[in-house]
PDB file of N, CA and C in Angstrom:
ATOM      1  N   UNK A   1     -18.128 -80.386 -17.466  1.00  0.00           N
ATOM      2  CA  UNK A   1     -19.045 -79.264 -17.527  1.00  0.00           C
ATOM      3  C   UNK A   1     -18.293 -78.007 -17.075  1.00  0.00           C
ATOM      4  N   UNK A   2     -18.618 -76.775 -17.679  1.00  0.00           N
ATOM      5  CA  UNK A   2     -17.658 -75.552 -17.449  1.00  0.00           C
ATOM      6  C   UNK A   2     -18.696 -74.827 -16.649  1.00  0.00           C
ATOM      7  N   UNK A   3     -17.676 -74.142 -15.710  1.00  0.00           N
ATOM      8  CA  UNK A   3     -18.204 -73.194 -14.687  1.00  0.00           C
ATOM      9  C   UNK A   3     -19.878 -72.347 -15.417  1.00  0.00           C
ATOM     10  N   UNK A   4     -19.310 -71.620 -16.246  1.00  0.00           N
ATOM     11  CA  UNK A   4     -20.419 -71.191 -17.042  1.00  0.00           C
ATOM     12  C   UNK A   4     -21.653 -72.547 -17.127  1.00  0.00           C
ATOM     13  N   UNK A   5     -21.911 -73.398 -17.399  1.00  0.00           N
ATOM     14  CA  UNK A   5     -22.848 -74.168 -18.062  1.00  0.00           C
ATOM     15  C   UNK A   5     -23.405 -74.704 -16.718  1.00  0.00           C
ATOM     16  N   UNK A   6     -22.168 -74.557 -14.914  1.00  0.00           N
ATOM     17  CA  UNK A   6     -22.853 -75.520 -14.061  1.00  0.00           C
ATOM     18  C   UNK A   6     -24.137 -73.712 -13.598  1.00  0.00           C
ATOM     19  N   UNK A   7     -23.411 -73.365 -13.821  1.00  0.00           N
ATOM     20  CA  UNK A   7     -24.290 -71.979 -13.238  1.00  0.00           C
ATOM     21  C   UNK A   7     -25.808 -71.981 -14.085  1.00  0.00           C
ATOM     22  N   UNK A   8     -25.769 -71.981 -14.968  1.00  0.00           N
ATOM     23  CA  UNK A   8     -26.969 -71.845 -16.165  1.00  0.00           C
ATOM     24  C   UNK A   8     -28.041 -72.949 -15.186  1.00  0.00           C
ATOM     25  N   UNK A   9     -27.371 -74.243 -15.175  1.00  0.00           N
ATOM     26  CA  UNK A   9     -27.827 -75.666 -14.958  1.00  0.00           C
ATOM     27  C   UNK A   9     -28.296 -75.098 -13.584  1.00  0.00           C
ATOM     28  N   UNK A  10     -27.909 -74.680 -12.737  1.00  0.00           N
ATOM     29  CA  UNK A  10     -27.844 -74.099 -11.284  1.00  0.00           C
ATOM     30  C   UNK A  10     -29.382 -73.202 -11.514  1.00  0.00           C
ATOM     31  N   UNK A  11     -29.167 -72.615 -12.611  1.00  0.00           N
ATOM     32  CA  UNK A  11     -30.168 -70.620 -12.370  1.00  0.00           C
ATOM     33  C   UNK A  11     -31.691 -71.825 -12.840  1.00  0.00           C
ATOM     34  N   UNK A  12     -31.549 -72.701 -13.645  1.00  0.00           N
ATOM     35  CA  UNK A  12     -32.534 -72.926 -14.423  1.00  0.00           C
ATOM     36  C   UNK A  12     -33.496 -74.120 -13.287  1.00  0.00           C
ATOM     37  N   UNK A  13     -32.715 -74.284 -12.575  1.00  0.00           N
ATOM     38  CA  UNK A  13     -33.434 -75.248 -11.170  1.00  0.00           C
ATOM     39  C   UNK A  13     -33.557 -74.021 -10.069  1.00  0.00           C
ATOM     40  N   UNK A  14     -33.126 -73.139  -9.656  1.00  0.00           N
ATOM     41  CA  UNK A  14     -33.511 -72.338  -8.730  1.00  0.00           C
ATOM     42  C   UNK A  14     -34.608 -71.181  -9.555  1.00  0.00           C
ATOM     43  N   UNK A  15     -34.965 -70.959 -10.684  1.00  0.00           N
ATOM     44  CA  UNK A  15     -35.684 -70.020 -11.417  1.00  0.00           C
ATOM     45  C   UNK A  15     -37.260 -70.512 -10.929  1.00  0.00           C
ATOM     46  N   UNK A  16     -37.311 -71.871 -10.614  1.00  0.00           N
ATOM     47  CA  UNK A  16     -38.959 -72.584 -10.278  1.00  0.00           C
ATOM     48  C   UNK A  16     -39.345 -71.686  -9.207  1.00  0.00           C
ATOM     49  N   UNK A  17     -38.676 -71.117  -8.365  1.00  0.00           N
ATOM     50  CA  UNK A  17     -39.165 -70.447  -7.119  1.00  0.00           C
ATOM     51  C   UNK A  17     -38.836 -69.243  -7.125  1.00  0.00           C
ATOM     52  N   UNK A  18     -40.087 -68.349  -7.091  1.00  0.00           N
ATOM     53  CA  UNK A  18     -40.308 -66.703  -7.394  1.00  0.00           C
ATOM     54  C   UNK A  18     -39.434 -66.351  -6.494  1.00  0.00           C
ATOM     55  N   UNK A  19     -38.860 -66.174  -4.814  1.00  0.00           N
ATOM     56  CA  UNK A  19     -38.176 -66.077  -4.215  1.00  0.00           C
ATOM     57  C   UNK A  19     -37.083 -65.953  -4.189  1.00  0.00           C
ATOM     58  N   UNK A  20     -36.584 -67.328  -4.821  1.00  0.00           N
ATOM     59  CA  UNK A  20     -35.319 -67.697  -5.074  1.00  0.00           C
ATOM     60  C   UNK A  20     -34.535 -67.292  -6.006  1.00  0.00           C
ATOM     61  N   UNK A  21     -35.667 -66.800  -6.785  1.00  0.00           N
ATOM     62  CA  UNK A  21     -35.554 -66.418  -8.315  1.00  0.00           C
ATOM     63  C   UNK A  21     -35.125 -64.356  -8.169  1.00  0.00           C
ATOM     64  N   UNK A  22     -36.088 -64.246  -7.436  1.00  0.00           N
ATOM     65  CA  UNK A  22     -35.503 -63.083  -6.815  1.00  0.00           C
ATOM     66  C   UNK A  22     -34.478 -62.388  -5.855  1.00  0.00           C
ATOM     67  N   UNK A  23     -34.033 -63.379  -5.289  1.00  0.00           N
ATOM     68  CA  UNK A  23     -32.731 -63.287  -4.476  1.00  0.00           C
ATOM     69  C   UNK A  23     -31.671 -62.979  -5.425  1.00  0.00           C
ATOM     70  N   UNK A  24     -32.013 -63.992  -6.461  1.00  0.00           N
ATOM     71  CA  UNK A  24     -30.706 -64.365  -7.190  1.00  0.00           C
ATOM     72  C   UNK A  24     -30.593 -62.898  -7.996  1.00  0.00           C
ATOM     73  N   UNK A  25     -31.830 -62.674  -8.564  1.00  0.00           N
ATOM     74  CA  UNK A  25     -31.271 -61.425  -9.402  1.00  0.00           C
ATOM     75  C   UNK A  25     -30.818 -60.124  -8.520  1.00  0.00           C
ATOM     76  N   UNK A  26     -31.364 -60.091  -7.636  1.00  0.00           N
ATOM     77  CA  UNK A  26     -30.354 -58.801  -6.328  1.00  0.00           C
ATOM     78  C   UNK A  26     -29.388 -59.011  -6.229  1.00  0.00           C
ATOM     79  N   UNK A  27     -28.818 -60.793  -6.082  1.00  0.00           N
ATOM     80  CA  UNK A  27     -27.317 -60.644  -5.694  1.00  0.00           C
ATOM     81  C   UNK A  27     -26.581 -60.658  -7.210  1.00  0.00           C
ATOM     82  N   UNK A  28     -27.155 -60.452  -8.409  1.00  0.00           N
ATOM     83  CA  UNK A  28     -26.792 -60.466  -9.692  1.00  0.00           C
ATOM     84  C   UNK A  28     -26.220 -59.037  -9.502  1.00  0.00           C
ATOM     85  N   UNK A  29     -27.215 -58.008  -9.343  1.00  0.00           N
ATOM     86  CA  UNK A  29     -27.498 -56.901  -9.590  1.00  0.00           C
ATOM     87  C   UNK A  29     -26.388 -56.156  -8.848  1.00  0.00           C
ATOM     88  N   UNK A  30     -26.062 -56.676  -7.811  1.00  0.00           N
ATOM     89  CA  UNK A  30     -25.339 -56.220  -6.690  1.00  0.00           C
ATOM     90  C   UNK A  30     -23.721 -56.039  -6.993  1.00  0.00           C
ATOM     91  N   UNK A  31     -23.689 -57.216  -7.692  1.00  0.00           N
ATOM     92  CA  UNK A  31     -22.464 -57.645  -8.245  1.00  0.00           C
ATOM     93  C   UNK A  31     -22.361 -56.759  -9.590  1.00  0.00           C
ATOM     94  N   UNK A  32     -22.578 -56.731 -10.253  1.00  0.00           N
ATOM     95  CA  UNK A  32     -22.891 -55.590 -11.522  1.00  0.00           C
ATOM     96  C   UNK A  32     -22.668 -54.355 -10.834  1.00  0.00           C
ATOM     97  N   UNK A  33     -23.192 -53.665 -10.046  1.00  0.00           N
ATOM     98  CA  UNK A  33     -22.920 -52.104  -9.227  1.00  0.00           C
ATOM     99  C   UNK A  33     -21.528 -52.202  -8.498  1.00  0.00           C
ATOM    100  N   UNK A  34     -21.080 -53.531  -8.117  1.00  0.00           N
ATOM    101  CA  UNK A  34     -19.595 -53.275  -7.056  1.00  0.00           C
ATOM    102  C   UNK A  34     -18.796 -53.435  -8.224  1.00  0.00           C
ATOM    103  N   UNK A  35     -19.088 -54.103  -9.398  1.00  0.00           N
ATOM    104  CA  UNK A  35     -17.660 -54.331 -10.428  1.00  0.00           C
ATOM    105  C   UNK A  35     -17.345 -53.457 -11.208  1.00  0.00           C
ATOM    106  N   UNK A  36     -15.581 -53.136 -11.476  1.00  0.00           N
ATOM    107  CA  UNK A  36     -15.106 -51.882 -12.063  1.00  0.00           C
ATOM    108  C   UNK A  36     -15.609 -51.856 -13.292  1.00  0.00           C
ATOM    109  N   UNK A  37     -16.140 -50.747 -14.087  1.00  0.00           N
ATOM    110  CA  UNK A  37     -16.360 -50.806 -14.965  1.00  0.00           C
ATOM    111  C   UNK A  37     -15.690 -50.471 -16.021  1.00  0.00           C
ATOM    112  N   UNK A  38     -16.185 -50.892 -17.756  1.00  0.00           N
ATOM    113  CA  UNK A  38     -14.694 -50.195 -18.172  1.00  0.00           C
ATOM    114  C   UNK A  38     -15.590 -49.365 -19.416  1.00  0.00           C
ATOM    115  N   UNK A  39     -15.892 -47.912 -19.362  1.00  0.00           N
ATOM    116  CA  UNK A  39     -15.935 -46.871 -19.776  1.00  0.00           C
ATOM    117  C   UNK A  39     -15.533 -46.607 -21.397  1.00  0.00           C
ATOM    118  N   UNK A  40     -14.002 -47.363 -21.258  1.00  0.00           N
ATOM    119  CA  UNK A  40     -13.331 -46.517 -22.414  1.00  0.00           C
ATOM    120  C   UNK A  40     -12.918 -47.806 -23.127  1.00  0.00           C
ATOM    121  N   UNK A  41     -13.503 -49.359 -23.120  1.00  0.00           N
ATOM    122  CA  UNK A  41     -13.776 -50.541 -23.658  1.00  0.00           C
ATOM    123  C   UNK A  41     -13.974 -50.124 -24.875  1.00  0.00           C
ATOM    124  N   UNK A  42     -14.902 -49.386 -25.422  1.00  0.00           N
ATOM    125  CA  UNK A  42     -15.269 -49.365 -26.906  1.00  0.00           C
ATOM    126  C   UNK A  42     -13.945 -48.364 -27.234  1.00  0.00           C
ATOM    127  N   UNK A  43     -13.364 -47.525 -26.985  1.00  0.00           N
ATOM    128  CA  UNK A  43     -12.851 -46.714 -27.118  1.00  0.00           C
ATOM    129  C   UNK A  43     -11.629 -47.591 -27.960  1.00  0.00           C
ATOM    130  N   UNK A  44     -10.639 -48.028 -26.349  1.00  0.00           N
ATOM    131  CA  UNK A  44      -9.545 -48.757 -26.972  1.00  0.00           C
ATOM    132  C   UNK A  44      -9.831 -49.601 -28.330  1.00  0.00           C
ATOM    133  N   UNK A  45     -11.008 -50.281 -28.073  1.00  0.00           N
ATOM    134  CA  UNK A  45     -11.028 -51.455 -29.130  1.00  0.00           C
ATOM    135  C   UNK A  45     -11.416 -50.818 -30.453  1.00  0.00           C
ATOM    136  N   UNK A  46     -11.367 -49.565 -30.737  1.00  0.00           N
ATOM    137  CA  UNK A  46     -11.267 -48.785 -32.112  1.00  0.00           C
ATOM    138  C   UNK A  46     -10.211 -49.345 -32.391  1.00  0.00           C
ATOM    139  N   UNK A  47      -9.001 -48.779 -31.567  1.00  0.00           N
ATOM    140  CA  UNK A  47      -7.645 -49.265 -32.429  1.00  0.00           C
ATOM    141  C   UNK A  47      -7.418 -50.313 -32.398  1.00  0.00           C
ATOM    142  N   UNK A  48      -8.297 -51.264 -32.494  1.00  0.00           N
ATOM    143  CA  UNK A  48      -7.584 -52.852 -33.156  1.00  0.00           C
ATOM    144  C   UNK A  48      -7.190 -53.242 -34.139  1.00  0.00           C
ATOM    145  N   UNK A  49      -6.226 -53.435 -34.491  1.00  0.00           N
ATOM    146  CA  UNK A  49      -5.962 -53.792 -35.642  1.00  0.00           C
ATOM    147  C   UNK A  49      -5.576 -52.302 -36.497  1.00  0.00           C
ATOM    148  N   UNK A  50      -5.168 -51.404 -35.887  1.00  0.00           N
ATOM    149  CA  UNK A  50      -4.539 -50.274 -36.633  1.00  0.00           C
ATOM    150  C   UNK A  50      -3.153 -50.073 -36.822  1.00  0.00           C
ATOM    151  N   UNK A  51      -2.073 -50.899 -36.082  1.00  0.00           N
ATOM    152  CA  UNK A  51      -0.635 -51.377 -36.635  1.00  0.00           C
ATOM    153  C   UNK A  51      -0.465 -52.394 -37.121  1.00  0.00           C
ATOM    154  N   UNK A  52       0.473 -52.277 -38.060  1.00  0.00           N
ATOM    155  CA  UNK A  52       0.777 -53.516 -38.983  1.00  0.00           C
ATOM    156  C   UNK A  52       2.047 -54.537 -38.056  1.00  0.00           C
ATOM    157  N   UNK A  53       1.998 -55.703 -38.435  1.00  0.00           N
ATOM    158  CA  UNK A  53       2.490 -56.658 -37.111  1.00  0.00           C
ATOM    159  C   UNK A  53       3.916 -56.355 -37.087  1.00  0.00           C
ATOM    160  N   UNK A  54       4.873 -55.269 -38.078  1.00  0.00           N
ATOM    161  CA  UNK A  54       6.270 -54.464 -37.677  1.00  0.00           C
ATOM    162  C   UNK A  54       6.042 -53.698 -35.984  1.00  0.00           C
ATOM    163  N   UNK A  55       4.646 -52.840 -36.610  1.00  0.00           N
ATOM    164  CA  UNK A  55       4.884 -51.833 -35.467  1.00  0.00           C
ATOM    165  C   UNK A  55       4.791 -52.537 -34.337  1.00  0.00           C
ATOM    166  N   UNK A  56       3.459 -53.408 -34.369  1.00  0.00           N
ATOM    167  CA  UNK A  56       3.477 -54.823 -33.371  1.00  0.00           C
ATOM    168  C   UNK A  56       4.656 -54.871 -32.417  1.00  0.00           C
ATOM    169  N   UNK A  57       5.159 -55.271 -33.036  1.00  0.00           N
ATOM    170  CA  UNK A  57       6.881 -56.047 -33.286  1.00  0.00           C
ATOM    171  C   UNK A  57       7.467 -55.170 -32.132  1.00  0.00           C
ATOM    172  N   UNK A  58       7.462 -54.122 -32.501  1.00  0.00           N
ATOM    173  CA  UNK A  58       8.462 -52.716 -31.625  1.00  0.00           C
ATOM    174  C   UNK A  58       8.069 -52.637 -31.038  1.00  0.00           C
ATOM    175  N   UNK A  59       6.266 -52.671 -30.864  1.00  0.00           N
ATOM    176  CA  UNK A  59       6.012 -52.173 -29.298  1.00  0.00           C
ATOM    177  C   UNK A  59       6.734 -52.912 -28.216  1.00  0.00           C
ATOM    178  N   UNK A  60       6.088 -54.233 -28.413  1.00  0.00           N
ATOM    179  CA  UNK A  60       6.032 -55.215 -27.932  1.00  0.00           C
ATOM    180  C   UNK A  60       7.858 -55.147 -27.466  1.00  0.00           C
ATOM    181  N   UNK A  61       8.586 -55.299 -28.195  1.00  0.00           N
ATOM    182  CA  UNK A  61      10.270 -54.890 -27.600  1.00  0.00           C
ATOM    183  C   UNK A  61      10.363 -53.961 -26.880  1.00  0.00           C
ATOM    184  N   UNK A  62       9.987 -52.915 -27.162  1.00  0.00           N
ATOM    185  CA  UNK A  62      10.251 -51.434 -25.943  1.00  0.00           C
ATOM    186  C   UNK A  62       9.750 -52.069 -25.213  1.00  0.00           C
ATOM    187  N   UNK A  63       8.480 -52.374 -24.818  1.00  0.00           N
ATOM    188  CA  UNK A  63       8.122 -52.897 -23.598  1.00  0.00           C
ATOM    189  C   UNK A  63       8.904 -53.814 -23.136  1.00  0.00           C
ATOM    190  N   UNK A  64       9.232 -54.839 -23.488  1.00  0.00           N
ATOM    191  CA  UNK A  64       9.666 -55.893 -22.428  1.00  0.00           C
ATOM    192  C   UNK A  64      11.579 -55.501 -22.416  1.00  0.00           C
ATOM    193  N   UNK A  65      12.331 -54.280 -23.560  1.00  0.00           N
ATOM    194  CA  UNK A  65      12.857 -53.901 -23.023  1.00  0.00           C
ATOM    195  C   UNK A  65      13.011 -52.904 -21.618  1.00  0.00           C
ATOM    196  N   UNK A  66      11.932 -52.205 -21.421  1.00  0.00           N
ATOM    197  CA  UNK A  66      11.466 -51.029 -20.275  1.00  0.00           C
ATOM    198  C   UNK A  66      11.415 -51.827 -19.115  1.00  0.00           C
ATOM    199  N   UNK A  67      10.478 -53.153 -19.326  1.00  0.00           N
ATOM    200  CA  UNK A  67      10.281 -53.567 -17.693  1.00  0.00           C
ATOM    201  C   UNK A  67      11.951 -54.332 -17.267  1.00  0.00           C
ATOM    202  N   UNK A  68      12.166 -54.880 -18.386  1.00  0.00           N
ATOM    203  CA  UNK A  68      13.321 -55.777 -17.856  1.00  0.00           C
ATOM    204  C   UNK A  68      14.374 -54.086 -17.123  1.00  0.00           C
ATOM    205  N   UNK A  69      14.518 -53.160 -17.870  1.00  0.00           N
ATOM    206  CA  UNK A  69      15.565 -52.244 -17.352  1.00  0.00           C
ATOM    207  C   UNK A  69      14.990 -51.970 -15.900  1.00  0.00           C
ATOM    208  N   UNK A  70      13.492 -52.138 -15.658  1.00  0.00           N
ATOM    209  CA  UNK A  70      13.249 -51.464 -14.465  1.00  0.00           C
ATOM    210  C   UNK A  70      13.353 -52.396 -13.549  1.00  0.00           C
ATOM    211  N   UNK A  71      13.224 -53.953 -13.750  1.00  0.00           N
ATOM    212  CA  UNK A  71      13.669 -55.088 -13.027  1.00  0.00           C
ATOM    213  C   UNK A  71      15.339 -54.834 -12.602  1.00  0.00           C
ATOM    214  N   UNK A  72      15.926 -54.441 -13.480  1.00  0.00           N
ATOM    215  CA  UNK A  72      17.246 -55.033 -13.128  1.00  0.00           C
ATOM    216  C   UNK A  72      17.668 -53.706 -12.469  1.00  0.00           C
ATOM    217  N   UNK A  73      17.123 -52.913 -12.410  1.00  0.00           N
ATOM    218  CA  UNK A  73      17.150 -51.468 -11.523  1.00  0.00           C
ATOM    219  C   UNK A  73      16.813 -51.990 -10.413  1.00  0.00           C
ATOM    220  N   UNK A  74      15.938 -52.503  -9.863  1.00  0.00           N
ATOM    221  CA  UNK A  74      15.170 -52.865  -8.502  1.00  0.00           C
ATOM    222  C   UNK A  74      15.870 -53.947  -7.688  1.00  0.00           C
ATOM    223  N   UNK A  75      16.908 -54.731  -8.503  1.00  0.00           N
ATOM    224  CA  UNK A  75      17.396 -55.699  -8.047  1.00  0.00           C
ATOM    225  C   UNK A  75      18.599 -55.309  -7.462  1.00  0.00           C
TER     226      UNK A  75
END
């Protein structure tokens, strides 16, 4: 059983009690207001799928050429 499904199994036996049932959604709620949010989610995910898997290709090299130069700088 996955984390997700023991929780459901969990909400759907504590939901019998108005109380309990209400605790739970405050500390739901609570958790929702402290977690970072992400704003610009729809944003990025416009450009999905707007390079073809060349440009892919290059990013993906500059980058792991950049960190490796900044690794072997630090070392």
């Amino acid at each position: 059983m996955t984390i997700h499904e023991q929780i459901v199994q969990d909400v759907e036996t504590v939901t019998r009690d108005t109380l309990l049932r209400s605790k739970l959604f405050d500390f739901l709620q609570s958790l929702k207001a402290t977690s970072p949010q992400q704003p610009n989610k729809d944003k990025i995910l416009s450009f999905a799928g707007t390079i073809d898997d060349n440009e892919a290709t290059e990013v993906l090299k500059i980058i792991a050429d950049e960190f490796n130069r900044i690794d072997g700088e630090w070392h």
